[in-house]
N, C-alpha and C. Protein backbone atom coordinates (compact mmCIF):
# COMPACT_ATOMS: atom_id res chain seq x y z
N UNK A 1 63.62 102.86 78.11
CA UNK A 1 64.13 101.97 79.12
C UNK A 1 63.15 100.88 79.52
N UNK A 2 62.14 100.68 78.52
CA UNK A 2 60.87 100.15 78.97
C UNK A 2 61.47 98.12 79.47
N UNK A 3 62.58 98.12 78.31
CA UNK A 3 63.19 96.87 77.87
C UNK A 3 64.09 95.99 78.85
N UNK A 4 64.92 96.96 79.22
CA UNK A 4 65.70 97.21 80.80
C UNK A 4 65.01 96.72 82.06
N UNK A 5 63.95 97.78 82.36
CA UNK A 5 63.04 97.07 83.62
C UNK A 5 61.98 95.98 83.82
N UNK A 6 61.81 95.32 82.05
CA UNK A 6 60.67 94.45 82.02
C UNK A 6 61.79 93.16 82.17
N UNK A 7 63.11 93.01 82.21
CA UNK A 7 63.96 92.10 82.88
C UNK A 7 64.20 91.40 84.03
N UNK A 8 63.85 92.90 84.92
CA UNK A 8 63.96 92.85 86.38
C UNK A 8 62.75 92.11 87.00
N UNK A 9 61.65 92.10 85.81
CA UNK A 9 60.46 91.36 86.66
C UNK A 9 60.28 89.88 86.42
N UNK A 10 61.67 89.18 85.60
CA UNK A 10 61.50 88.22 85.46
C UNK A 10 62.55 87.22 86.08
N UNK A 11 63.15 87.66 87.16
CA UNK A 11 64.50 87.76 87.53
C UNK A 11 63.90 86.83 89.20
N UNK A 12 64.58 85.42 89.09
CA UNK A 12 64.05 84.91 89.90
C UNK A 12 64.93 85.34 91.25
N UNK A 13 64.50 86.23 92.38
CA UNK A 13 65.70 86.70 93.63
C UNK A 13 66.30 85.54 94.06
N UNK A 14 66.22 84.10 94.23
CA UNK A 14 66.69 82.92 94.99
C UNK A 14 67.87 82.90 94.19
N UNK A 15 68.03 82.94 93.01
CA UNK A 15 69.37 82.49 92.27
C UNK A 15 69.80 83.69 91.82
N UNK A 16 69.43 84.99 92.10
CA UNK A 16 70.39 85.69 92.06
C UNK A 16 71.41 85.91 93.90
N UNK A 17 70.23 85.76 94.73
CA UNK A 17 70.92 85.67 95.92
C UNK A 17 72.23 84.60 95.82
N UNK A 18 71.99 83.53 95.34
CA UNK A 18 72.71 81.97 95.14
C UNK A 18 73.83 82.77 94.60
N UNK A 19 74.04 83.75 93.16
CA UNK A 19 75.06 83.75 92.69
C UNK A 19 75.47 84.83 92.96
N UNK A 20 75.23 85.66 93.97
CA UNK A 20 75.72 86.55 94.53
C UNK A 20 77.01 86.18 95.87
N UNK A 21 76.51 85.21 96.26
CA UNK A 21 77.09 84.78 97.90
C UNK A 21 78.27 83.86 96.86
N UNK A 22 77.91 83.37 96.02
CA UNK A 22 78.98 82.66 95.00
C UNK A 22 80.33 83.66 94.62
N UNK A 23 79.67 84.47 94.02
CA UNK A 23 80.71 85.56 93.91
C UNK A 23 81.16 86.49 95.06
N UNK A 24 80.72 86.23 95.74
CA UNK A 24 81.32 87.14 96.96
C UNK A 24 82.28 85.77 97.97
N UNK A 25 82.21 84.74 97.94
CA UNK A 25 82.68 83.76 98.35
C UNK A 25 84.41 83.75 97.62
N UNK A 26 84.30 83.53 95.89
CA UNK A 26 85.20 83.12 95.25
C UNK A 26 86.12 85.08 95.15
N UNK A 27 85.69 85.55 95.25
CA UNK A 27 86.48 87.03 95.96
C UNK A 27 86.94 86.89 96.95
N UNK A 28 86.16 86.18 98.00
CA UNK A 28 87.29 86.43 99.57
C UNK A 28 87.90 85.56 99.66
N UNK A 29 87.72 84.28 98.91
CA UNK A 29 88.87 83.07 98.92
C UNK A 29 90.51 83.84 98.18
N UNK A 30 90.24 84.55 96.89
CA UNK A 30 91.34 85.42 96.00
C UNK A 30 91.61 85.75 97.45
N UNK A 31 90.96 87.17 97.89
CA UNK A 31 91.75 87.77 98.57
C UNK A 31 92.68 87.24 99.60
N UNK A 32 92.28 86.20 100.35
CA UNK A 32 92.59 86.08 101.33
C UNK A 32 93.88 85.16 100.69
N UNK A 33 93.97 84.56 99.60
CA UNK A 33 94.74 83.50 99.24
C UNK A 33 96.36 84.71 98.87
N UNK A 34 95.91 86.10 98.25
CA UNK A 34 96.41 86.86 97.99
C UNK A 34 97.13 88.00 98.84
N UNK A 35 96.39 87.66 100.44
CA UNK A 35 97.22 88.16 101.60
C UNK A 35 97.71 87.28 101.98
N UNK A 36 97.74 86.18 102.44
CA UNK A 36 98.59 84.85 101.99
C UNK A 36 99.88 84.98 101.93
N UNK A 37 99.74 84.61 100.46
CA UNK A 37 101.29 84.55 99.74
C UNK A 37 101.94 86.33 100.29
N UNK A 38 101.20 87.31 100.08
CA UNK A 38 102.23 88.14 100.57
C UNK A 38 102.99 88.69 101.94
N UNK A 39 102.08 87.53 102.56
CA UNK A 39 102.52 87.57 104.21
C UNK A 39 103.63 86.34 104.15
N UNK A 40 103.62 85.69 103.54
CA UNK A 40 104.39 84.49 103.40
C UNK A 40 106.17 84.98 102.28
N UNK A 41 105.73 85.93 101.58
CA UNK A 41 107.22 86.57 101.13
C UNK A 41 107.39 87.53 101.92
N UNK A 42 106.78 88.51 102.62
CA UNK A 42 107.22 89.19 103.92
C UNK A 42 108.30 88.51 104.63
N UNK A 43 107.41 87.16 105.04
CA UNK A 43 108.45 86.74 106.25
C UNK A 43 109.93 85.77 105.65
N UNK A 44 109.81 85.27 104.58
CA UNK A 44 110.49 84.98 104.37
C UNK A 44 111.97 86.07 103.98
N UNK A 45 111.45 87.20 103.06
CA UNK A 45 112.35 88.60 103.07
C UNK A 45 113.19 89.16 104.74
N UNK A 46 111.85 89.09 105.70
CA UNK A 46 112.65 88.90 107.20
C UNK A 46 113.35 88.07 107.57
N UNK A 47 113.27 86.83 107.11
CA UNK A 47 114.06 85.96 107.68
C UNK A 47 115.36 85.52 107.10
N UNK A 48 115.71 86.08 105.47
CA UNK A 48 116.80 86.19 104.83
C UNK A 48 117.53 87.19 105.92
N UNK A 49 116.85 88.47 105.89
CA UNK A 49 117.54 89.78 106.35
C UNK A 49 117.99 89.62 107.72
N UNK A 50 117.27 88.70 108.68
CA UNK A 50 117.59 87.94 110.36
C UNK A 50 118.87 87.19 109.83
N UNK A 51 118.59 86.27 109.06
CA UNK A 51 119.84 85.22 108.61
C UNK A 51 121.18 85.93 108.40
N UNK A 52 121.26 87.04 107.86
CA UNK A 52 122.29 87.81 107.07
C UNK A 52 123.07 89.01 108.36
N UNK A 53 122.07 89.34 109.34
CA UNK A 53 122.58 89.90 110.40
C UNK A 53 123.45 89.11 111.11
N UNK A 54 122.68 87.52 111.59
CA UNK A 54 123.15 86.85 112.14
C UNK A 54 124.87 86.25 111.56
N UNK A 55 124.78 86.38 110.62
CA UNK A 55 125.79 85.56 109.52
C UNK A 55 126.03 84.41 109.16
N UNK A 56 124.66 84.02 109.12
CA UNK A 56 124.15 82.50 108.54
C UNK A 56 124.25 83.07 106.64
N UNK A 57 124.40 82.10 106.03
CA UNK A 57 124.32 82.00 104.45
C UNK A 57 123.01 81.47 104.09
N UNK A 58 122.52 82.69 103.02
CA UNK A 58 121.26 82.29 102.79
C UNK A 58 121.29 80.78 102.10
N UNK A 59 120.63 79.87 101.97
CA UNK A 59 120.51 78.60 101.15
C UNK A 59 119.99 79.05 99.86
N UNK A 60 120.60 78.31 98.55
CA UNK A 60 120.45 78.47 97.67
C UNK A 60 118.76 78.40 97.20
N UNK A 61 117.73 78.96 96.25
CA UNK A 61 116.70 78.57 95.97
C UNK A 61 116.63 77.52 95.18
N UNK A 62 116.61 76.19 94.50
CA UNK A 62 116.31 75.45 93.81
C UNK A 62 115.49 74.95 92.84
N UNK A 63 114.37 76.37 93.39
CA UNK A 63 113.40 75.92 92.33
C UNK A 63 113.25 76.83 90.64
N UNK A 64 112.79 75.99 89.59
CA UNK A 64 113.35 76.62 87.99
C UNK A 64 112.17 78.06 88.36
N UNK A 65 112.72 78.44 87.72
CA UNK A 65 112.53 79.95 87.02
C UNK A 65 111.25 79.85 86.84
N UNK A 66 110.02 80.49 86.88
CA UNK A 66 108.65 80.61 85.65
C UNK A 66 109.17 80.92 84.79
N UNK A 67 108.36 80.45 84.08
CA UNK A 67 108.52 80.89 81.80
C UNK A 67 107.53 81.44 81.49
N UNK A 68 107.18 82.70 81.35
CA UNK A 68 106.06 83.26 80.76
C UNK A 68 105.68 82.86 78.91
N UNK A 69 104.58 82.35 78.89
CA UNK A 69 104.38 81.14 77.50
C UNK A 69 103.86 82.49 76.57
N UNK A 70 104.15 82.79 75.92
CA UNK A 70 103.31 84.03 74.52
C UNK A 70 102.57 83.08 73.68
N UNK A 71 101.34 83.24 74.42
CA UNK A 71 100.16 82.22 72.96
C UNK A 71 99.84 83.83 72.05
């Protein structure tokens, strides 16, 4: 393991700190972008299901389909 730890002594801490807070940054942006959208189809799922009690007609969606591409 001699090969392994003679790495660690060449390992400048400033830019690993740098690309640490980098990656921990571009993770909580995902996450948060990813509680997001699912708080955002929550309410919209509530607000079909409010609409439909009430006996309003849901409005049509308009927008095309995704196409999943097979490269």
């Amino acid at each position: 393991m001699p090969c392994l730890l003679s790495f660690y002594q060449n390992v400048d801490i400033e830019a690993s700190a740098i690309q640490a807070s980098v990656l921990e940054e571009v993770t909580y942006a995902k996450v948060m972008k990813t509680g997001g959208e699912q708080a955002l189809a929550k309410g919209k799922q509530g607000f079909k299901w409010l609409a439909n009690q009430v006996g309003m007609r849901p409005s049509i969606d308009t927008r095309p389909a995704k196409v999943l591409l097979n490269s």
